[in-house]
C-alpha atoms as a PDB file:
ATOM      1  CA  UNK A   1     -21.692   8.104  -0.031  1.00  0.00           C
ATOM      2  CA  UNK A   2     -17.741   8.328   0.739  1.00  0.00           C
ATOM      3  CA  UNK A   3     -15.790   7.386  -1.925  1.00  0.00           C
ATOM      4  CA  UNK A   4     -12.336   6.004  -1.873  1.00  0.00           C
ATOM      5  CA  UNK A   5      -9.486   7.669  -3.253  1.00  0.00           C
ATOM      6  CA  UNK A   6      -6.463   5.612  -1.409  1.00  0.00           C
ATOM      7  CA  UNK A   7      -5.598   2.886   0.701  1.00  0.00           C
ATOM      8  CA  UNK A   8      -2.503   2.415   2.737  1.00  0.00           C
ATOM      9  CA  UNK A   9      -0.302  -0.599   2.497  1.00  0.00           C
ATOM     10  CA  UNK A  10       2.053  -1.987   5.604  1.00  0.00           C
ATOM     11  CA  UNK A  11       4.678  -4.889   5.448  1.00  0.00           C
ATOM     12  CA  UNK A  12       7.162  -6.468   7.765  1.00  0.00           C
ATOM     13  CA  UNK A  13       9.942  -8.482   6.501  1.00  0.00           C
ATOM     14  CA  UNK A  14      12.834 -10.165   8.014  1.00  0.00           C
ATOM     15  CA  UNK A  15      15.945  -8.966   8.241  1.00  0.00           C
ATOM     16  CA  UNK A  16      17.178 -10.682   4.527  1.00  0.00           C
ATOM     17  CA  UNK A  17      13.680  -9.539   2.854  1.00  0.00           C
ATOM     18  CA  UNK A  18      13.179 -13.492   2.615  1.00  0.00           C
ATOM     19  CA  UNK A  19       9.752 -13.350   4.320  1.00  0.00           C
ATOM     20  CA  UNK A  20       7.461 -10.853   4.175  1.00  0.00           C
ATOM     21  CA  UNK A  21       3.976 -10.600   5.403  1.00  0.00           C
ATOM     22  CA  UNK A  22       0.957  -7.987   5.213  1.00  0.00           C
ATOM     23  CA  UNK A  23       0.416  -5.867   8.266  1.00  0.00           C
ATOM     24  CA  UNK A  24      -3.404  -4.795   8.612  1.00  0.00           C
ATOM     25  CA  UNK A  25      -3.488  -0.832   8.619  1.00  0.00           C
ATOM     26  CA  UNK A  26      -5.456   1.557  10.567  1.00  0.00           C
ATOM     27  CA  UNK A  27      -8.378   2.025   8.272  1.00  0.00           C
ATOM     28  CA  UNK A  28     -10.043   0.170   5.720  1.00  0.00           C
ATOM     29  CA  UNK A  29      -9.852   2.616   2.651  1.00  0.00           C
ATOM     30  CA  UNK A  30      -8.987   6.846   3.129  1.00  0.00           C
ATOM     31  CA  UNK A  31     -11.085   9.306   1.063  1.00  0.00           C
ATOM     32  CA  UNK A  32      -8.044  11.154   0.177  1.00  0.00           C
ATOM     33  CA  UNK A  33      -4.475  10.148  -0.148  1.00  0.00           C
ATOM     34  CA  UNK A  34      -2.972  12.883   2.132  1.00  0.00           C
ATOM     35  CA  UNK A  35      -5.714  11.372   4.846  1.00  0.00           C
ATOM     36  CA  UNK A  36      -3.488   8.281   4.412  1.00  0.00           C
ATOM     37  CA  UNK A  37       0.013   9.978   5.036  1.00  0.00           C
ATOM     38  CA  UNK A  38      -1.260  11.580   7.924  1.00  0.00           C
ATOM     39  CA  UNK A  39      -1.354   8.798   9.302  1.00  0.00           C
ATOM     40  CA  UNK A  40       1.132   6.731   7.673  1.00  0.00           C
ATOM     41  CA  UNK A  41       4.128   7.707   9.946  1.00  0.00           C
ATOM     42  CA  UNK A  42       2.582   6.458  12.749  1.00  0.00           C
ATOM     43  CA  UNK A  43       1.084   3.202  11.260  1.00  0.00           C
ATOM     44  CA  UNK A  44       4.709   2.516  10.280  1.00  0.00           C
ATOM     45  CA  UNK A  45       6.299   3.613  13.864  1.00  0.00           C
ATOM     46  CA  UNK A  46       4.174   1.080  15.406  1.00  0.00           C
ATOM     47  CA  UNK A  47       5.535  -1.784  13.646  1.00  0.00           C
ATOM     48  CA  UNK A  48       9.116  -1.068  15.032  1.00  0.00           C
ATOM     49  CA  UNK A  49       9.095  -4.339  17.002  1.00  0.00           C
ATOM     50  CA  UNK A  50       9.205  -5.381  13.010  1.00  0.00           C
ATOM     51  CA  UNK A  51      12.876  -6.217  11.968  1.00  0.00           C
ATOM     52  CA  UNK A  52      12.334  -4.340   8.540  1.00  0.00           C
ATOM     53  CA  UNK A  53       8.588  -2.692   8.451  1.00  0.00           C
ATOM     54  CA  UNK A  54       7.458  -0.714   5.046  1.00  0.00           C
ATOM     55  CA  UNK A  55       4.593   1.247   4.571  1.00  0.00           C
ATOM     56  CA  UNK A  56       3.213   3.283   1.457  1.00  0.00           C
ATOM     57  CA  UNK A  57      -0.221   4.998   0.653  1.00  0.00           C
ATOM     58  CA  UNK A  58      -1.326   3.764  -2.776  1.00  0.00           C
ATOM     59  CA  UNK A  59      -3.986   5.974  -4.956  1.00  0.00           C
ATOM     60  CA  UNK A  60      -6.992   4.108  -6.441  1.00  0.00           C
ATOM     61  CA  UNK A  61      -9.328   5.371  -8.938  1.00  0.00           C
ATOM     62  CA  UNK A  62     -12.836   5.499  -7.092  1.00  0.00           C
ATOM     63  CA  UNK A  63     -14.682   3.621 -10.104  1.00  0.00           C
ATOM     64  CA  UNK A  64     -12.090   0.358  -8.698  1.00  0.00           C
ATOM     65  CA  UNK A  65     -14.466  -0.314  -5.773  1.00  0.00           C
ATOM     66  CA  UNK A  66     -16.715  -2.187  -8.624  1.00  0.00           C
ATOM     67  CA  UNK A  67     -14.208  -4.314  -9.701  1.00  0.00           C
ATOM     68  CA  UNK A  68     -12.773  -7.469  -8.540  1.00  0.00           C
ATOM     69  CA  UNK A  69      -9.088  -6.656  -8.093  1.00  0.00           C
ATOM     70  CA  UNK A  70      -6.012  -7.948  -6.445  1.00  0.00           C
ATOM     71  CA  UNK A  71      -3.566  -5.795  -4.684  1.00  0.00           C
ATOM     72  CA  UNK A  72       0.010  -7.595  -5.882  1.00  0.00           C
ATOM     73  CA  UNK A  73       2.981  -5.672  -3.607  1.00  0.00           C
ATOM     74  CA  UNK A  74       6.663  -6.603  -3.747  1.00  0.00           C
ATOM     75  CA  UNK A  75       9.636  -5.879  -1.620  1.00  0.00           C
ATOM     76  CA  UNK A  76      12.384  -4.553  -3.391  1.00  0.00           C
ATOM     77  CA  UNK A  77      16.406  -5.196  -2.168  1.00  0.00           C
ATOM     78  CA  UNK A  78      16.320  -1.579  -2.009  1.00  0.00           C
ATOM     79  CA  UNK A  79      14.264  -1.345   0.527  1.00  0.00           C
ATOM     80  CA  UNK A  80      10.767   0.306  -1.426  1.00  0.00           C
ATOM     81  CA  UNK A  81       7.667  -1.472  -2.427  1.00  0.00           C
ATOM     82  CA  UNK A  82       6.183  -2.022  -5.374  1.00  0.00           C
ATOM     83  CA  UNK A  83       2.500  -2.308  -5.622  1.00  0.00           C
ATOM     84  CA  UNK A  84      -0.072  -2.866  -8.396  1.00  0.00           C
ATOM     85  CA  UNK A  85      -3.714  -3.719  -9.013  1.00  0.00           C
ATOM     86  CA  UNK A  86      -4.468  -6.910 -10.969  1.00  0.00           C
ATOM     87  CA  UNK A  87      -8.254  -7.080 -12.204  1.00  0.00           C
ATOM     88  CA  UNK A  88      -9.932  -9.933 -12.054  1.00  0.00           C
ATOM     89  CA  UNK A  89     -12.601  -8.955 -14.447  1.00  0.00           C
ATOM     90  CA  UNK A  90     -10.965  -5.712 -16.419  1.00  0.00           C
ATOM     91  CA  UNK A  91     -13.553  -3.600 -17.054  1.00  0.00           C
ATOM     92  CA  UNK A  92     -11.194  -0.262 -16.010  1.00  0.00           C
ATOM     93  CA  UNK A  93      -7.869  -0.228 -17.898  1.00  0.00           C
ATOM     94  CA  UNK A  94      -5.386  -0.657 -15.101  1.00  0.00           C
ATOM     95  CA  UNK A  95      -3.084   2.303 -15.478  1.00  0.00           C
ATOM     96  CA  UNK A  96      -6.237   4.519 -14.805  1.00  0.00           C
ATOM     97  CA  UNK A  97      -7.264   2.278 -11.308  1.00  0.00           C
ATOM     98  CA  UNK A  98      -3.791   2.372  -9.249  1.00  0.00           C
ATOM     99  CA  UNK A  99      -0.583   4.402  -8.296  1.00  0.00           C
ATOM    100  CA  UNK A 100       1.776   4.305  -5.803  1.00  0.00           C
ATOM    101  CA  UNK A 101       3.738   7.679  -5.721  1.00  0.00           C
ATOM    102  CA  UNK A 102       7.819   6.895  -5.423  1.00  0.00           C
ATOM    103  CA  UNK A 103       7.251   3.441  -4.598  1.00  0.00           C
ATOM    104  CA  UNK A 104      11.579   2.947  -4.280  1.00  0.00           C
ATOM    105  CA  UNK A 105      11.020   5.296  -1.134  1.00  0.00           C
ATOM    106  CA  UNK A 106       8.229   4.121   1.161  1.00  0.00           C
ATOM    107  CA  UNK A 107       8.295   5.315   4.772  1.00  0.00           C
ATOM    108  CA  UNK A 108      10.650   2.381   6.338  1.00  0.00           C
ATOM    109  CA  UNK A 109      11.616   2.205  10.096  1.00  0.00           C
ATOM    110  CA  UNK A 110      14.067  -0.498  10.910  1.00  0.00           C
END
């Protein structure tokens, strides 16, 4: 059985950060988090038409798969994204489930 070790995360704003949405990525879940940065550039690149498009690769404990969790992301006016995971039903203590490394400098094309 794979197991997942990241996932990556895309957003597209408008041009004041006012409205953001979720963009869906490539793949579902990657089994490692440099499988995710491979192809994070690219991901990212093909949201150009975006006005402001973010991406980041976030690490997840594998044992989170068993949990109900929601992924809660932010925009910052800085231009990075913040992202955490909010179980539903904490059976994991959350700093051990999620991490998004340098989350104040995702990969951003504008």
């Amino acid at each position: 059985m794979e197991h997942i070790a990241a996932f990556m995360l895309l957003i597209a704003c408008s041009d004041d950060l006012k409205a953001c949405e979720e963009i869906p990525a490539p793949a579902v879940a990657y089994e490692t988090v440099e499988q995710c940065e491979q192809d994070l550039t690219q991901a990212v690149h093909a949201m150009a038409s975006r006005e402001k498009s973010y991406g980041t690769c976030v690490e997840i404990d594998p044992a989170l798969i068993y949990e109900d969790a929601e992924i809660v992301w932010d925009v910052t006016q800085a231009g990075g994204i913040e992202v955490s995971i909010e179980l539903i039903n904490p059976h994991v203590e959350l700093n051990a489930v999620a991490r998004a490394d340098s989350p104040a400098s995702p990969t951003q094309i504008n």
